[in-house]
PDB file of N, CA and C in Angstrom:
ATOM      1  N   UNK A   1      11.392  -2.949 -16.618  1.00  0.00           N
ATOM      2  CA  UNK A   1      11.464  -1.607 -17.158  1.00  0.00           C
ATOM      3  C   UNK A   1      11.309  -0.583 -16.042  1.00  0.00           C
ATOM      4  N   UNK A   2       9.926  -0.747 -15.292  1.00  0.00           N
ATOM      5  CA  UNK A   2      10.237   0.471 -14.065  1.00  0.00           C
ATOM      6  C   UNK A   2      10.912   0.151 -13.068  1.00  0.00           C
ATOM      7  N   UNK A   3      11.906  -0.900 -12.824  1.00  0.00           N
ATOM      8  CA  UNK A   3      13.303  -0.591 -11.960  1.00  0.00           C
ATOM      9  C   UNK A   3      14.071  -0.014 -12.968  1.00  0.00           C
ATOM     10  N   UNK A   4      14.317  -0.238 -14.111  1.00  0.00           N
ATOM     11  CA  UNK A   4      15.511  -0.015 -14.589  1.00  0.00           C
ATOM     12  C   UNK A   4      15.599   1.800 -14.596  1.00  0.00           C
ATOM     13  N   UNK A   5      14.002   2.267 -14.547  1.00  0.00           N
ATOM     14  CA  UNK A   5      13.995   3.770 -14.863  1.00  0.00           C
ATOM     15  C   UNK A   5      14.280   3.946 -13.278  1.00  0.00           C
ATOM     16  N   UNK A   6      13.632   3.452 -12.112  1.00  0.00           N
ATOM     17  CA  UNK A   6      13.629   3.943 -11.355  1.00  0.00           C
ATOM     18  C   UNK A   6      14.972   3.898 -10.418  1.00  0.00           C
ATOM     19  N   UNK A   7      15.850   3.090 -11.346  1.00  0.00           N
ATOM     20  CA  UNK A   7      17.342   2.953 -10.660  1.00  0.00           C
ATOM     21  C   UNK A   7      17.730   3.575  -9.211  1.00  0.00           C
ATOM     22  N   UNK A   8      17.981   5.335 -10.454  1.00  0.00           N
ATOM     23  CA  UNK A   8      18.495   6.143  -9.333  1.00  0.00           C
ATOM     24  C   UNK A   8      17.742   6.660  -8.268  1.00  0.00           C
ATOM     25  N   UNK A   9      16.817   6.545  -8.038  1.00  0.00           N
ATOM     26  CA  UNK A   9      15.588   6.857  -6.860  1.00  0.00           C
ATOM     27  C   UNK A   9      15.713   6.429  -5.638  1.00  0.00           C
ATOM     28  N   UNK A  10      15.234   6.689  -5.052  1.00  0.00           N
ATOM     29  CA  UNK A  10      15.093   6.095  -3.469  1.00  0.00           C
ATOM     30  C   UNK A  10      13.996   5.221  -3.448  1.00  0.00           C
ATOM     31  N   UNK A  11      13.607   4.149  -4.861  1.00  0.00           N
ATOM     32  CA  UNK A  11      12.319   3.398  -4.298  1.00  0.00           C
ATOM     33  C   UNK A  11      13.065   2.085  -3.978  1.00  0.00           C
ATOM     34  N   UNK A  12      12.257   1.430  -2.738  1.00  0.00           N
ATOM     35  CA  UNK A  12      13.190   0.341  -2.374  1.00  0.00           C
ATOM     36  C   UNK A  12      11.590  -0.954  -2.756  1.00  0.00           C
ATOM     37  N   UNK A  13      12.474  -1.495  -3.791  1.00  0.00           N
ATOM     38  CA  UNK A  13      11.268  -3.082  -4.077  1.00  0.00           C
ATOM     39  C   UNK A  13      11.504  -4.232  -3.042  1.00  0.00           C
ATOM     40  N   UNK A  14      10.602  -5.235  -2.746  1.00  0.00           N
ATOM     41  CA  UNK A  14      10.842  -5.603  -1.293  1.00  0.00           C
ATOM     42  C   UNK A  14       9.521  -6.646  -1.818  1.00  0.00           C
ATOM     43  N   UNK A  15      10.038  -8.021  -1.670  1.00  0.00           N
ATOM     44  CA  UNK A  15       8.828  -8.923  -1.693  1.00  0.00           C
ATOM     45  C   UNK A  15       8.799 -10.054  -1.104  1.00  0.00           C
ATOM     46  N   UNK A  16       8.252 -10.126   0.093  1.00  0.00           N
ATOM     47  CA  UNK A  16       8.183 -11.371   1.280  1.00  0.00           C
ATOM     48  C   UNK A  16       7.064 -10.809   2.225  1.00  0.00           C
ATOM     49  N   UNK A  17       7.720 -11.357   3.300  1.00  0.00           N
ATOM     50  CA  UNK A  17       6.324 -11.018   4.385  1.00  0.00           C
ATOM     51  C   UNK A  17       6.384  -9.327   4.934  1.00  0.00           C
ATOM     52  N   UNK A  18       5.333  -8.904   4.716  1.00  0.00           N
ATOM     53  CA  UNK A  18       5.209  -7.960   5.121  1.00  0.00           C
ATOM     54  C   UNK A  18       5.346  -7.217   6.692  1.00  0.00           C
ATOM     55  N   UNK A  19       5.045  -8.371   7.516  1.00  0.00           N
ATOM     56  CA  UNK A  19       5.145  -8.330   8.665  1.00  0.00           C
ATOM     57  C   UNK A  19       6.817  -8.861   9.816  1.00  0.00           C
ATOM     58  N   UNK A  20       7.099  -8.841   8.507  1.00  0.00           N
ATOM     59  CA  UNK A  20       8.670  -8.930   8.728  1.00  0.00           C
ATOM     60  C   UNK A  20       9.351  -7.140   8.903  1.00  0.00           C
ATOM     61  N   UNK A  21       8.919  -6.135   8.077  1.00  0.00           N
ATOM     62  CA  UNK A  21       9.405  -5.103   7.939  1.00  0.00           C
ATOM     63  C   UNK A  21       8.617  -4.126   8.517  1.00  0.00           C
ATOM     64  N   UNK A  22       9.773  -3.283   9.022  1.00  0.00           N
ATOM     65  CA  UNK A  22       9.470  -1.900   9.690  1.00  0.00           C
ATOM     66  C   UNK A  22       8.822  -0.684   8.556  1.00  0.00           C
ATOM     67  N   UNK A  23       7.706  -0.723   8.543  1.00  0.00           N
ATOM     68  CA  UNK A  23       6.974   0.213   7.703  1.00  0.00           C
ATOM     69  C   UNK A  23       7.550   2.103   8.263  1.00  0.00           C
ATOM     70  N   UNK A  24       8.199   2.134   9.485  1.00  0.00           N
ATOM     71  CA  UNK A  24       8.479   3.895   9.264  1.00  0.00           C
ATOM     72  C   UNK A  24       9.507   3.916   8.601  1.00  0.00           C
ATOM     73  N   UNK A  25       9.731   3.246   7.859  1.00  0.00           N
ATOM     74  CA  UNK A  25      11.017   3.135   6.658  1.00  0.00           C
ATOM     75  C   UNK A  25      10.484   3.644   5.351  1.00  0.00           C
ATOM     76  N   UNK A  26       9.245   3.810   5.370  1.00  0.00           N
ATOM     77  CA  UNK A  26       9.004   3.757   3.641  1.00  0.00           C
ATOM     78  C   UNK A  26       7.839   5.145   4.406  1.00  0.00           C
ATOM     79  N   UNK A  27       7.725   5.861   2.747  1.00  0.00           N
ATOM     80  CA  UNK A  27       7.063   6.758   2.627  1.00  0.00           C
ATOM     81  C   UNK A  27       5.555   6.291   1.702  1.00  0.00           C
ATOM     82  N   UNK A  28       5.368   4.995   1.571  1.00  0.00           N
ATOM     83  CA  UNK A  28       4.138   4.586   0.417  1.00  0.00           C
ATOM     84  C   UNK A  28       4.652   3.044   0.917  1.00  0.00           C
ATOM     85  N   UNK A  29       3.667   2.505   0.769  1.00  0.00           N
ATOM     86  CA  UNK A  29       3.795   0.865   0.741  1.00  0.00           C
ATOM     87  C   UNK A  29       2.535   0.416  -0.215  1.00  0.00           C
ATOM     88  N   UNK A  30       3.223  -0.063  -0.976  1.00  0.00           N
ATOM     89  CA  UNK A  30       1.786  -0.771  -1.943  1.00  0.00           C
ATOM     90  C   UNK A  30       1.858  -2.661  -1.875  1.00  0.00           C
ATOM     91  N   UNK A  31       0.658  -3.020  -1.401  1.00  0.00           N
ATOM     92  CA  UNK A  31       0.033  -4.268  -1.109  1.00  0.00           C
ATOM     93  C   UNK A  31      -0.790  -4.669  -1.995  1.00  0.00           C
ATOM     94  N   UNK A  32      -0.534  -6.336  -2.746  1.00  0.00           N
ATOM     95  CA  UNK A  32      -1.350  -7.073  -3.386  1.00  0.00           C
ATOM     96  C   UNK A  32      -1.441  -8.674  -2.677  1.00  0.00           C
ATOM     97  N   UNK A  33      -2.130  -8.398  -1.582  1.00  0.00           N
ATOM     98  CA  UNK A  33      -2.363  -9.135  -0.694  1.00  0.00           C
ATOM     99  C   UNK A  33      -3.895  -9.993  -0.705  1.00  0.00           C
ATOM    100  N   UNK A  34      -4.027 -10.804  -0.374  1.00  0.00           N
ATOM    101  CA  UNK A  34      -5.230 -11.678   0.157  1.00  0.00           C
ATOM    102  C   UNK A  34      -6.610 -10.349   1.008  1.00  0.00           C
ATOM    103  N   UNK A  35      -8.151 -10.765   0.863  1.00  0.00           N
ATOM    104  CA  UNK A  35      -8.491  -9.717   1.816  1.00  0.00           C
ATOM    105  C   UNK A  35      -8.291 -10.263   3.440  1.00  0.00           C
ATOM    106  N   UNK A  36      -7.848 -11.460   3.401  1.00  0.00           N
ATOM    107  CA  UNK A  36      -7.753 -11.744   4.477  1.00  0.00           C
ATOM    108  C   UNK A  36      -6.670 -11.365   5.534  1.00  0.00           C
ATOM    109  N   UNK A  37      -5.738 -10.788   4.326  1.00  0.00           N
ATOM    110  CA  UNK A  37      -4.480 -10.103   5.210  1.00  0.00           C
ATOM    111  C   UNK A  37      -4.950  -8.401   5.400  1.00  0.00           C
ATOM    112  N   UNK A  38      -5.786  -7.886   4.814  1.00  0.00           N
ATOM    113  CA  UNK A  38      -5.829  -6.279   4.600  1.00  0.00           C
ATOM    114  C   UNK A  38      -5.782  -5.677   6.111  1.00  0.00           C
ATOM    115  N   UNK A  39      -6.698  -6.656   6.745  1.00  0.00           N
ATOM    116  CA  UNK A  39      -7.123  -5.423   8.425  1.00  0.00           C
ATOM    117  C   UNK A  39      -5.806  -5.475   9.176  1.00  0.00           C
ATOM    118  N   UNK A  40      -5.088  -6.755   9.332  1.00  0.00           N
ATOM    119  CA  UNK A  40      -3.474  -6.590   9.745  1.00  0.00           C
ATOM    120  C   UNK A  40      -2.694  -5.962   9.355  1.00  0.00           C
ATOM    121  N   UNK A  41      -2.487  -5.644   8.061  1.00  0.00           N
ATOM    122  CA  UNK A  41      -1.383  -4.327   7.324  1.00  0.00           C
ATOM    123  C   UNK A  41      -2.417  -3.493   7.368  1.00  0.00           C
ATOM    124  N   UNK A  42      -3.198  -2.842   7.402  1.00  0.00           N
ATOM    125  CA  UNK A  42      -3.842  -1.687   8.331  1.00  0.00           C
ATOM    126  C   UNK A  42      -3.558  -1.238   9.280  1.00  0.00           C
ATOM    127  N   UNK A  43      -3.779  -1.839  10.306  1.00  0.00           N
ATOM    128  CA  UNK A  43      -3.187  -2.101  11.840  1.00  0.00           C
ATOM    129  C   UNK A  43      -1.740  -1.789  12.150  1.00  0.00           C
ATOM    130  N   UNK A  44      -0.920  -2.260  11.040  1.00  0.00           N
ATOM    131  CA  UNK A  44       0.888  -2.158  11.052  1.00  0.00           C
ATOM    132  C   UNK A  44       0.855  -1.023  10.464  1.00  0.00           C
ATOM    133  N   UNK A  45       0.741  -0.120   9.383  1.00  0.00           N
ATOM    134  CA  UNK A  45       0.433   0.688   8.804  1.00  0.00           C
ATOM    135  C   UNK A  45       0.229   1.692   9.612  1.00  0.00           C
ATOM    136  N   UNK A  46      -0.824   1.920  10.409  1.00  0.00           N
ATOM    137  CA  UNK A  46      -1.330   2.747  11.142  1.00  0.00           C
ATOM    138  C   UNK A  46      -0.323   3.062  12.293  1.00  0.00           C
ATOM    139  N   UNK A  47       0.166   1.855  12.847  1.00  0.00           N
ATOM    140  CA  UNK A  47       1.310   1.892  14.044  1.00  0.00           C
ATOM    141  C   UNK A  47       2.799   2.552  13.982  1.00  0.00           C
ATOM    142  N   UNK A  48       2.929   2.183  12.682  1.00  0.00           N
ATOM    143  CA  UNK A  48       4.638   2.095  12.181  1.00  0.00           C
ATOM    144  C   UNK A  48       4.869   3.525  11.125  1.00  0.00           C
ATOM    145  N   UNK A  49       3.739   3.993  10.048  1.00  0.00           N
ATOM    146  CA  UNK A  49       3.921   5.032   9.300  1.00  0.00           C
ATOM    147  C   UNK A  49       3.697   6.279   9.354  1.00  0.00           C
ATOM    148  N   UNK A  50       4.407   7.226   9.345  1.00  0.00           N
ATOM    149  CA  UNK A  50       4.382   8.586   9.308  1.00  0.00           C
ATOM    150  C   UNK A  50       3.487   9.330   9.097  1.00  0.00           C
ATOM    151  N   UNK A  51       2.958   9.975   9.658  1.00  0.00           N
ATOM    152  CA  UNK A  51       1.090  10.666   8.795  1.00  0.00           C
ATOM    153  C   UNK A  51       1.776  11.595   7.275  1.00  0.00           C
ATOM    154  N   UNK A  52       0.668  11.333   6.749  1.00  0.00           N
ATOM    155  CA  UNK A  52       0.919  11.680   5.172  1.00  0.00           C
ATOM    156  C   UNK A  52       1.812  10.373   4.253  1.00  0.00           C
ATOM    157  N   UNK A  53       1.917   9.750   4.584  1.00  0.00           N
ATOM    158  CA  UNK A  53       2.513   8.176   3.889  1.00  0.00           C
ATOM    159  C   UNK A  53       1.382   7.465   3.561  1.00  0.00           C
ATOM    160  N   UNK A  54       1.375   6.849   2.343  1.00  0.00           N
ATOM    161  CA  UNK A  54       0.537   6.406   1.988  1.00  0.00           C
ATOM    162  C   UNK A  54       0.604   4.632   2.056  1.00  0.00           C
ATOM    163  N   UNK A  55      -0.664   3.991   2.537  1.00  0.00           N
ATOM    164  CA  UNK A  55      -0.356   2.883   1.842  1.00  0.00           C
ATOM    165  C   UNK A  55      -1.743   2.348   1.060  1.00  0.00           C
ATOM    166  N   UNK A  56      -1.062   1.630  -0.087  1.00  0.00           N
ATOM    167  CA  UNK A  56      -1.986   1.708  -1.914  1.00  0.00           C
ATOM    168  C   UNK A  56      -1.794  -0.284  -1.589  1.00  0.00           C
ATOM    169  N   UNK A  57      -3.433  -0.222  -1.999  1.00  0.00           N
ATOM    170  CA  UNK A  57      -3.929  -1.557  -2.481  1.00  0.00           C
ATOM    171  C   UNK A  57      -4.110  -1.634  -3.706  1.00  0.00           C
ATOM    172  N   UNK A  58      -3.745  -2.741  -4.548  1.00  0.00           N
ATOM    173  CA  UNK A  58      -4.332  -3.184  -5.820  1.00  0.00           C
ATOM    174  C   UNK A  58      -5.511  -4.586  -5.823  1.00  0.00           C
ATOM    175  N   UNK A  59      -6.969  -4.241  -5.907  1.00  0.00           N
ATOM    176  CA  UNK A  59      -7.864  -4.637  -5.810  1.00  0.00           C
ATOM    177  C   UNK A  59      -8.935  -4.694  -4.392  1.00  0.00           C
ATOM    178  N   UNK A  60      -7.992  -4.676  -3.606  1.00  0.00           N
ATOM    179  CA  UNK A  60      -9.033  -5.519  -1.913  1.00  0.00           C
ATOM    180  C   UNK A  60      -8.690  -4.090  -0.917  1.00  0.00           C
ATOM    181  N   UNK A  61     -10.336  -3.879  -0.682  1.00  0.00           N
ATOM    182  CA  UNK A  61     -10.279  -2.606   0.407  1.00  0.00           C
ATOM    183  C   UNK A  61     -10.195  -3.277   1.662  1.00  0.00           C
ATOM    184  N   UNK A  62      -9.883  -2.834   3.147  1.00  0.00           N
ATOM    185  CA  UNK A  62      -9.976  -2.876   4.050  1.00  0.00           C
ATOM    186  C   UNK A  62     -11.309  -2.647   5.068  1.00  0.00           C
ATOM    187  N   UNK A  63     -11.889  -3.984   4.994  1.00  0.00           N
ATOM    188  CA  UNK A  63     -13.408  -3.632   5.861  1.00  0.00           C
ATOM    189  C   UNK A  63     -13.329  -2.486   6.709  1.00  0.00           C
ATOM    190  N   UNK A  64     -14.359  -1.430   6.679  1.00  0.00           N
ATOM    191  CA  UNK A  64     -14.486  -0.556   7.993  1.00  0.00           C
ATOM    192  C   UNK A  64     -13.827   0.543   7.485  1.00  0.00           C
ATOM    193  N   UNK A  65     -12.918   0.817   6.870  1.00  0.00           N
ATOM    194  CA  UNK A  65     -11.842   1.835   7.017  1.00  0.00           C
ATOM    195  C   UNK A  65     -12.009   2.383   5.469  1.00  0.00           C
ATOM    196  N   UNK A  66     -12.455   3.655   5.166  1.00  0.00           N
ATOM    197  CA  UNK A  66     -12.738   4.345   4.216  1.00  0.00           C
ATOM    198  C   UNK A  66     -11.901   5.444   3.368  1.00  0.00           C
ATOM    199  N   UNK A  67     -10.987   4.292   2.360  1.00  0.00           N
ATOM    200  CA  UNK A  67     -10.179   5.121   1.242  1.00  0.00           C
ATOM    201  C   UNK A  67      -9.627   6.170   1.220  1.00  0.00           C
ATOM    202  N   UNK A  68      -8.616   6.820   1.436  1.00  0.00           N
ATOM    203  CA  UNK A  68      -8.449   8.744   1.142  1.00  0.00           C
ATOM    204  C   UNK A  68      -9.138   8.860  -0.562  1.00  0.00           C
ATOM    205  N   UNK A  69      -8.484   7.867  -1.359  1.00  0.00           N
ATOM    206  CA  UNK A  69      -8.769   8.029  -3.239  1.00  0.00           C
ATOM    207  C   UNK A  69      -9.256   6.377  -3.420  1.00  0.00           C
ATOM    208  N   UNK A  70     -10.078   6.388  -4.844  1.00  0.00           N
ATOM    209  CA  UNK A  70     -10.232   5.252  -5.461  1.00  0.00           C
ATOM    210  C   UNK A  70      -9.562   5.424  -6.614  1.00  0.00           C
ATOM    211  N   UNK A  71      -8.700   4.842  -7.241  1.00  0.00           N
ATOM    212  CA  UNK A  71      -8.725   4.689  -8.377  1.00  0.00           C
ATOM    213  C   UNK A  71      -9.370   3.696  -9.516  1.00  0.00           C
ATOM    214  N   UNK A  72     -10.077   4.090 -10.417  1.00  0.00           N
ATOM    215  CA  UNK A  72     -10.389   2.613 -11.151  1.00  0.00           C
ATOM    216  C   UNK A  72     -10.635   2.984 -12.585  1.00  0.00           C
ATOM    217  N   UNK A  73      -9.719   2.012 -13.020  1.00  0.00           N
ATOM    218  CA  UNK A  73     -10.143   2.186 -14.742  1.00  0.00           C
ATOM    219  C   UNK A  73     -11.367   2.125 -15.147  1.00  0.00           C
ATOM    220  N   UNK A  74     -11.470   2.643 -16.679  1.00  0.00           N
ATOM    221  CA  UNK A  74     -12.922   2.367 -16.573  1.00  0.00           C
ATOM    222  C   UNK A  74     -13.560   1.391 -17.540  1.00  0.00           C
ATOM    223  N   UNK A  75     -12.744   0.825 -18.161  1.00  0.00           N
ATOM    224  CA  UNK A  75     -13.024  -0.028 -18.813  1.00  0.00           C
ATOM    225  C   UNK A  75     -12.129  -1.578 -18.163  1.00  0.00           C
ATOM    226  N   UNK A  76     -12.075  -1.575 -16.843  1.00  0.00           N
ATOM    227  CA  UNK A  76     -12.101  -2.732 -16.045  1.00  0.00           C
ATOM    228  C   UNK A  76     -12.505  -2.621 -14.963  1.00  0.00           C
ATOM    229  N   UNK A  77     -12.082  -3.871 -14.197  1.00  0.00           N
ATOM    230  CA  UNK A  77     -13.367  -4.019 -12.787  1.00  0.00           C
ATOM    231  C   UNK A  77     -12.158  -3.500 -11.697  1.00  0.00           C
ATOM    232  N   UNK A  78     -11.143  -3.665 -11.966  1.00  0.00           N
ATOM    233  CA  UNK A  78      -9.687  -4.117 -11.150  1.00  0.00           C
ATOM    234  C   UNK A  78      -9.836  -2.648 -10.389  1.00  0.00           C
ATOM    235  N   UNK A  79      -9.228  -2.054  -9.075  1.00  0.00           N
ATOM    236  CA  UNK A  79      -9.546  -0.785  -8.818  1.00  0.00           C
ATOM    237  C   UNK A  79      -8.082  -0.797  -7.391  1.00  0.00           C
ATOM    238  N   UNK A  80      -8.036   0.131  -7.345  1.00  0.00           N
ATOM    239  CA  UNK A  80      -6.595   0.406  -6.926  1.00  0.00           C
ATOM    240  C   UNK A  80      -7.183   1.614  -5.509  1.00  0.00           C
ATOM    241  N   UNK A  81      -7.031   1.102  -3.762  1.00  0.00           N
ATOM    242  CA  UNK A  81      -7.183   2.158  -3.048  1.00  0.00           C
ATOM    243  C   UNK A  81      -6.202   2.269  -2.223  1.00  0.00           C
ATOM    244  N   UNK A  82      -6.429   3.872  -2.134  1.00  0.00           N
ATOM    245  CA  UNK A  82      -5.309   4.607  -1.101  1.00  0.00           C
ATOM    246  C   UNK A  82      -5.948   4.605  -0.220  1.00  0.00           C
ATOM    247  N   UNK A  83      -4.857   4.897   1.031  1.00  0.00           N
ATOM    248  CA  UNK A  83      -5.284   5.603   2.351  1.00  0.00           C
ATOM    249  C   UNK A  83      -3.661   6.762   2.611  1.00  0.00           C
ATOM    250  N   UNK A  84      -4.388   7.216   3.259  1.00  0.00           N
ATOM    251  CA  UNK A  84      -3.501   8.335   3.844  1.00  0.00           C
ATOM    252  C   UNK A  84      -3.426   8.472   5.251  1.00  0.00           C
ATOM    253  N   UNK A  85      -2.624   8.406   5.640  1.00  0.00           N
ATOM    254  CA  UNK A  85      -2.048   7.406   7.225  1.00  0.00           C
ATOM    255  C   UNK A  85      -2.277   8.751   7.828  1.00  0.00           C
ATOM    256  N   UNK A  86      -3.126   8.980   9.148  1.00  0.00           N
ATOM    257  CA  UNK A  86      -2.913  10.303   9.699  1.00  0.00           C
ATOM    258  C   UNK A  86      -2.252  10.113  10.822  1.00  0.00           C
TER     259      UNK A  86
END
């Protein structure tokens, strides 16, 4: 359903290794990754993206490195963080 809305858009879906792709391509990158991968797509993130691009986790923060937003429902545990690439 949200490809089919998001057809005409410029969002590009993309699912393999992350470290395969050039992140100054995208304006947001969202990761549901291992925490064991987080501090490396940090690291790429930080190198490769545009300041003001975001990149959004679903569940696992990045040791050390402190959120721009949290999101979290509130009637679950599950919690969703941004950063904002400067």
């Amino acid at each position: 359903i949200v490809r089919a809305k998001l057809n005409r858009s410029k969002v590009d879906f993309r699912i393999g290794d992350y470290r395969l792709l050039n992140f100054a391509n995208y304006d947001l990158i969202f990761a549901y990754l291992s925490p064991a991968a987080m501090s490396d797509l940090w690291q790429k993130a930080q190198a490769q993206m545009r300041p003001g691009c975001l990149l959004v986790s679903y569940e696992f923060n990045i040791e050390g490195v402190e959120p721009t937003q949290i999101i979290q429902q509130t009637d679950r545990e599950k919690v969703v963080y941004v950063w904002k690439i400067k």
